[in-house]
N, C-alpha and C. Protein backbone atom coordinates (compact mmCIF):
# COMPACT_ATOMS: atom_id res chain seq x y z
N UNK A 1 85.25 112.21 119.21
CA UNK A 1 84.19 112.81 119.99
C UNK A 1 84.82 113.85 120.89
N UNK A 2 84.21 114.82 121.14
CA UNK A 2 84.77 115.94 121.69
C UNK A 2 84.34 116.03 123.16
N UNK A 3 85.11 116.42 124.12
CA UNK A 3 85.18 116.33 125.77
C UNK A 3 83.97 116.67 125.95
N UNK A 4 83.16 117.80 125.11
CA UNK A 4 82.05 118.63 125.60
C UNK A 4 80.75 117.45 125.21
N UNK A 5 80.96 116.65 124.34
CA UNK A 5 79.86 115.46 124.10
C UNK A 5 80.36 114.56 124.43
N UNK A 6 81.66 114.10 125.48
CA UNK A 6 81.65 112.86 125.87
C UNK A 6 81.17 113.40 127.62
N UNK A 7 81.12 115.06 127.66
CA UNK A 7 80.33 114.91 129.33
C UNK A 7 78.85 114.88 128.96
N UNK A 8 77.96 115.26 128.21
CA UNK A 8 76.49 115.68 127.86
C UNK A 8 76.33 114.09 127.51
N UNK A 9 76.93 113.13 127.49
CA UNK A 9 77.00 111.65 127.15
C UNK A 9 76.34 111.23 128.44
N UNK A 10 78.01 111.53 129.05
CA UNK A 10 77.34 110.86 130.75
C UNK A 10 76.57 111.26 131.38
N UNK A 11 76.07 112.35 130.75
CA UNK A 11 75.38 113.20 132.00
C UNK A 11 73.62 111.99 131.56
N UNK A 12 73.51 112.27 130.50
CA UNK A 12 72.59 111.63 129.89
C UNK A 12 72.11 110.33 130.39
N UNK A 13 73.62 109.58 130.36
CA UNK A 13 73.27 108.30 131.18
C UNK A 13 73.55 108.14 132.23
N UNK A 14 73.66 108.85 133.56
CA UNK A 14 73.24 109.05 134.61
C UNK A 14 71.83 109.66 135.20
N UNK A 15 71.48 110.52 134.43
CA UNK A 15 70.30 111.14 134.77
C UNK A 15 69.58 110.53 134.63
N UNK A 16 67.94 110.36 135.49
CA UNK A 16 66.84 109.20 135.44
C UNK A 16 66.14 109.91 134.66
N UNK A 17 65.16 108.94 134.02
CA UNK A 17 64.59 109.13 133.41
C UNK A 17 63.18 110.03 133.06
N UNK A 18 62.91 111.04 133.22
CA UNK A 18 61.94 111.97 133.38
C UNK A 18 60.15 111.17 133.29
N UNK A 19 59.62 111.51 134.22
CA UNK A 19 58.33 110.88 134.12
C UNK A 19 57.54 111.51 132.49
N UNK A 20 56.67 110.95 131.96
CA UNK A 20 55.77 111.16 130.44
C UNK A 20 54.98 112.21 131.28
N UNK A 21 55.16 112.91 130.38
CA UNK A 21 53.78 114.46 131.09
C UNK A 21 52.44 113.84 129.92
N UNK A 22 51.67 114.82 131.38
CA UNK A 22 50.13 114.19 130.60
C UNK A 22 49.66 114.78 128.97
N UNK A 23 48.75 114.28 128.63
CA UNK A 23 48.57 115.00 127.20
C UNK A 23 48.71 116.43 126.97
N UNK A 24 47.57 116.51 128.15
CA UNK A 24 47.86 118.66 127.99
C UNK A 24 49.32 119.08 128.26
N UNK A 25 49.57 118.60 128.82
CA UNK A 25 50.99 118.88 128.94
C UNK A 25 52.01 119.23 127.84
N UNK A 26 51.93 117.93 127.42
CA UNK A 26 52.35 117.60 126.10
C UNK A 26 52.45 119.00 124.92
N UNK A 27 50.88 118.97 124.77
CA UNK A 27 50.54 120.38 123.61
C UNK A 27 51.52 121.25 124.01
N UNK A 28 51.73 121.85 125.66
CA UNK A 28 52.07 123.03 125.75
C UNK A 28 53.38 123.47 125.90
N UNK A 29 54.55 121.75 126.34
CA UNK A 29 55.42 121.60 126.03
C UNK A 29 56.06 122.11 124.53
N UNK A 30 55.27 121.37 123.38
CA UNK A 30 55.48 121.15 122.17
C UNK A 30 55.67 122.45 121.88
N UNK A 31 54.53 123.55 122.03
CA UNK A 31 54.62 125.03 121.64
C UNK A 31 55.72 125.53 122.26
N UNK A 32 56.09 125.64 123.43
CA UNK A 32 57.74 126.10 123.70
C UNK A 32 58.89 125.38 123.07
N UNK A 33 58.73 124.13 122.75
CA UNK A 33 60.39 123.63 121.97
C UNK A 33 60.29 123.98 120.90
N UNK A 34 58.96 125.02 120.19
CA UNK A 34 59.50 125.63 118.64
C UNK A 34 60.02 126.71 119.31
N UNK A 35 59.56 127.44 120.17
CA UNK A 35 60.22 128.55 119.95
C UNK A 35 62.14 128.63 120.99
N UNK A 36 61.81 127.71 121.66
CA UNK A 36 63.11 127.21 121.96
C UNK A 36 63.91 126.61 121.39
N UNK A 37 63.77 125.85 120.22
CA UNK A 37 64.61 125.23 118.94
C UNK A 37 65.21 126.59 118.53
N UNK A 38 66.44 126.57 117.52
CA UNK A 38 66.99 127.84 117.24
C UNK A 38 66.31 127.67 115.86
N UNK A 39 66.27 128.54 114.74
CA UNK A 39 65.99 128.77 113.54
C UNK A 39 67.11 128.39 112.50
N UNK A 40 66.48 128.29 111.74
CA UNK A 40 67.70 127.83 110.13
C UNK A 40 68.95 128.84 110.52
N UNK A 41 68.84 130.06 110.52
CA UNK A 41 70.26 130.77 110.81
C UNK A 41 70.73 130.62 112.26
N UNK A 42 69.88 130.40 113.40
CA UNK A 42 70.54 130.09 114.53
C UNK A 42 71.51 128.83 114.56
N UNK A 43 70.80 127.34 114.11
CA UNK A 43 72.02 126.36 113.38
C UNK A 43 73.31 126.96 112.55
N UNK A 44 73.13 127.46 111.63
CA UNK A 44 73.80 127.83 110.69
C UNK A 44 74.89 128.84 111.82
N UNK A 45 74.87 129.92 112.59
CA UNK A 45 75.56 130.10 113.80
C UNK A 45 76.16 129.40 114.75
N UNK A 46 75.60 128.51 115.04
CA UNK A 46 76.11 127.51 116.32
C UNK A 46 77.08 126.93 115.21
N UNK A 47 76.90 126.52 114.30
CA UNK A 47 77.83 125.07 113.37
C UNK A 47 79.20 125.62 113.43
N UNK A 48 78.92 127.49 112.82
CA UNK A 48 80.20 128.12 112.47
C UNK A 48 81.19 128.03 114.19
N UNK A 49 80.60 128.68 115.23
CA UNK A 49 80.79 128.71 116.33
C UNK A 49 81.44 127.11 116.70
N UNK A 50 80.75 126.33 116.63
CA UNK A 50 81.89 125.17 117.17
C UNK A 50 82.76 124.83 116.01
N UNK A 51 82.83 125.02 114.48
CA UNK A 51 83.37 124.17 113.82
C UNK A 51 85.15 125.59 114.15
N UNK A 52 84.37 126.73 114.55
CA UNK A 52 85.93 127.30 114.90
C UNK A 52 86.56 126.80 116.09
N UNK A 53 85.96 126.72 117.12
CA UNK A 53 86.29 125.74 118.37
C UNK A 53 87.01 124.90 118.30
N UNK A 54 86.67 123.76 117.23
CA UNK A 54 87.49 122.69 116.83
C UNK A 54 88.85 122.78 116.18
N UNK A 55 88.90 124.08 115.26
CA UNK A 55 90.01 124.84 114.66
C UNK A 55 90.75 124.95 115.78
N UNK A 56 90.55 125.59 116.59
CA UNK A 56 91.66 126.27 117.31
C UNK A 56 91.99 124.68 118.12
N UNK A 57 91.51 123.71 118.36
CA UNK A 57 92.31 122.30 118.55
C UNK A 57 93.16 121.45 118.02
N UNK A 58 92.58 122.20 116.59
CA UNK A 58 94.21 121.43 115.76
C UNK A 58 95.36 121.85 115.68
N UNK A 59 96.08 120.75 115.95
CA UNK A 59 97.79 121.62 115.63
C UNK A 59 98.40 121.80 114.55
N UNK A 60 98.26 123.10 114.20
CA UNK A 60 98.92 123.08 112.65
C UNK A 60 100.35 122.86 112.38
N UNK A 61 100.54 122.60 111.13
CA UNK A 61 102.27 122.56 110.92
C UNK A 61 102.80 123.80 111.08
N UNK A 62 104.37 123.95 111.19
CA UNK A 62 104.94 125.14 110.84
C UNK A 62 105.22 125.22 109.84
N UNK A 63 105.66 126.38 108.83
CA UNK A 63 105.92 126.88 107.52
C UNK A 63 106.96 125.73 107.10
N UNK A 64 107.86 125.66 108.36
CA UNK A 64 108.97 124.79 108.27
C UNK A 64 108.53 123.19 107.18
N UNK A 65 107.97 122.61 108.24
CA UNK A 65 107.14 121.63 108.07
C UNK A 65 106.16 121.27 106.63
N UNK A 66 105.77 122.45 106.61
CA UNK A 66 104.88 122.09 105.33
C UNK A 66 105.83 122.40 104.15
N UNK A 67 106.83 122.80 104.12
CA UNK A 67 107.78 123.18 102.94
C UNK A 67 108.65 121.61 102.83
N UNK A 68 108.93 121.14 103.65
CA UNK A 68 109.75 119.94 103.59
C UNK A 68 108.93 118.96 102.99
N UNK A 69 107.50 118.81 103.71
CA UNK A 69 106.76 117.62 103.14
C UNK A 69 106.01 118.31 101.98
N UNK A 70 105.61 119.11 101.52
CA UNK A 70 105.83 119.37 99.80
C UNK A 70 106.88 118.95 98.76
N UNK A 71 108.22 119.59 99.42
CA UNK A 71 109.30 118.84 98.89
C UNK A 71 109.40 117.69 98.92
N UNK A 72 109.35 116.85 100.12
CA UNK A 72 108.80 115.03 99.77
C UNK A 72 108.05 114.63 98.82
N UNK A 73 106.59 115.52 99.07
CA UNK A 73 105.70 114.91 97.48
C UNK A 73 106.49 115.18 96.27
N UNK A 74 106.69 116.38 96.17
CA UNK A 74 107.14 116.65 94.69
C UNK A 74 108.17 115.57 94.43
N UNK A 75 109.84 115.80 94.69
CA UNK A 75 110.42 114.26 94.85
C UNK A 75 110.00 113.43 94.67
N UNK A 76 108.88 112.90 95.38
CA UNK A 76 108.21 111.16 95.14
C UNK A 76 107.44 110.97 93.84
N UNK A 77 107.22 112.18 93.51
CA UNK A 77 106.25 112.45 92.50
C UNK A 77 107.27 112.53 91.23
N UNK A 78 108.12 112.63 90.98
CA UNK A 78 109.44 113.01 90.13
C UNK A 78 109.55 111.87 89.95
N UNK A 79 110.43 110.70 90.86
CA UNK A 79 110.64 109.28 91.21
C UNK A 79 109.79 108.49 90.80
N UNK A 80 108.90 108.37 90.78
CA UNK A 80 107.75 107.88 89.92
C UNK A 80 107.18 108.01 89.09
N UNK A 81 107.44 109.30 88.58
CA UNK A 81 107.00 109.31 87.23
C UNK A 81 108.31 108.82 86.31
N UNK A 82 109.87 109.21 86.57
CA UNK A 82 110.51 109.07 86.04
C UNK A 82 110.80 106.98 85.64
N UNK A 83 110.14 106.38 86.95
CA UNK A 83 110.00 104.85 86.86
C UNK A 83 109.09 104.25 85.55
N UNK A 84 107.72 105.42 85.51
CA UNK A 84 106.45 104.74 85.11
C UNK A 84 106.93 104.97 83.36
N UNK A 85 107.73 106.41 83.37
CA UNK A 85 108.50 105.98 81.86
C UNK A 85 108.82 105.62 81.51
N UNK A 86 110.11 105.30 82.21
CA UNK A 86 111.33 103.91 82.07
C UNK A 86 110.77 102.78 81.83
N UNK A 87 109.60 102.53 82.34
CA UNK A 87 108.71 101.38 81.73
C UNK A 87 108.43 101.05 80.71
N UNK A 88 107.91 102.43 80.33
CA UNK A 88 106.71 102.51 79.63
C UNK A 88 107.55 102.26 78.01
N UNK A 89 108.80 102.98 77.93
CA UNK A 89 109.62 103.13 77.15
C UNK A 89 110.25 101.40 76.98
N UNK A 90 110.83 101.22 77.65
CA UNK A 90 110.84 99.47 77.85
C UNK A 90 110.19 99.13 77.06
N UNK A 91 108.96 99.16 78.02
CA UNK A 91 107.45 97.84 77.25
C UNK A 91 107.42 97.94 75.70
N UNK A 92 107.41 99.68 75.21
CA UNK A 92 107.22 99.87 73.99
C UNK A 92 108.08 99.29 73.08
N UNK A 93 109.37 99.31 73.54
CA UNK A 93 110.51 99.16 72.73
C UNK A 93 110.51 97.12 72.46
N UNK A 94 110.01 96.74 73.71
CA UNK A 94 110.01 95.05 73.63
C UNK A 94 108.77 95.05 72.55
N UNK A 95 107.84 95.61 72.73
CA UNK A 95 106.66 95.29 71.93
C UNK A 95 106.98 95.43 70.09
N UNK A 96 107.76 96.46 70.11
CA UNK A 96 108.30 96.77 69.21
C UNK A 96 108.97 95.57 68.41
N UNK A 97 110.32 95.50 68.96
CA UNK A 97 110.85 94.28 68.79
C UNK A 97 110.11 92.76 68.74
N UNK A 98 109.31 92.68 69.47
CA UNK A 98 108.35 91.54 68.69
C UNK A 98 107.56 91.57 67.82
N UNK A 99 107.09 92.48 67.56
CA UNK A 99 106.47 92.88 65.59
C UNK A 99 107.04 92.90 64.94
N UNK A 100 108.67 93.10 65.34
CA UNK A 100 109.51 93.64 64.11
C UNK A 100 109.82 92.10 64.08
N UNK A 101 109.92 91.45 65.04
CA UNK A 101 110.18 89.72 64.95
C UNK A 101 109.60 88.99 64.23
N UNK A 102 108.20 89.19 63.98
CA UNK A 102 107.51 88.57 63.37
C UNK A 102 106.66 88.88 62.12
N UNK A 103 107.16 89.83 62.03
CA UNK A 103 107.11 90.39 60.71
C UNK A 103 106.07 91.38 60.65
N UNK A 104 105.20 91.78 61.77
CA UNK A 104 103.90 92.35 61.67
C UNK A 104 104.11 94.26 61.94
N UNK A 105 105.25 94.52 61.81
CA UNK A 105 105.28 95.64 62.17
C UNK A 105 105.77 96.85 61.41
């Protein structure tokens, strides 16, 4: 949760609770929160607007950084595949040898 919705939080639950306006009220309320709501592209603005906000909070890696832990995956990724053969080659070769054991192969 972000500082700016953990204050609009408290503020929320500190503030009392607003008295119910009367019916007429109501109607004439209602007609200003359309035009005070933003529109499909006004959302579509605000989203871009904070979701860059949030960007500039992350800490990115350095070039450094992301070159080393690539090199980790790849490596681990090498290492394991080179295991899942060695297996695989194994298994085949035992399987082998027991058909050829029993005559079925």
């Amino acid at each position: 949760m972000s500082e700016h919705e953990k204050l609009e939080q408290a503020a929320e639950n500190t503030a009392p609770a607003p008295a119910k306006p009367a019916k007429a009220e109501k109607k004439k309320d209602s007609k200003a929160d359309k035009s005070a709501n933003p529109g499909f592209f006004g959302r579509i603005g605000k989203w871009f607007k904070e979701m860059r906000s949030e960007l500039k909070k992350v800490q990115w890696p350095t070039r450094k950084q992301t070159i080393n832990n690539t090199l980790i995956v790849i490596v681990c990724c090498i290492v394991v595949g080179v295991f899942i053969g060695l297996f695989d080659l194994l298994a085949g070769s035992v399987i082998s040898a027991l058909l050829d054991l029993f005559g079925k192969g």
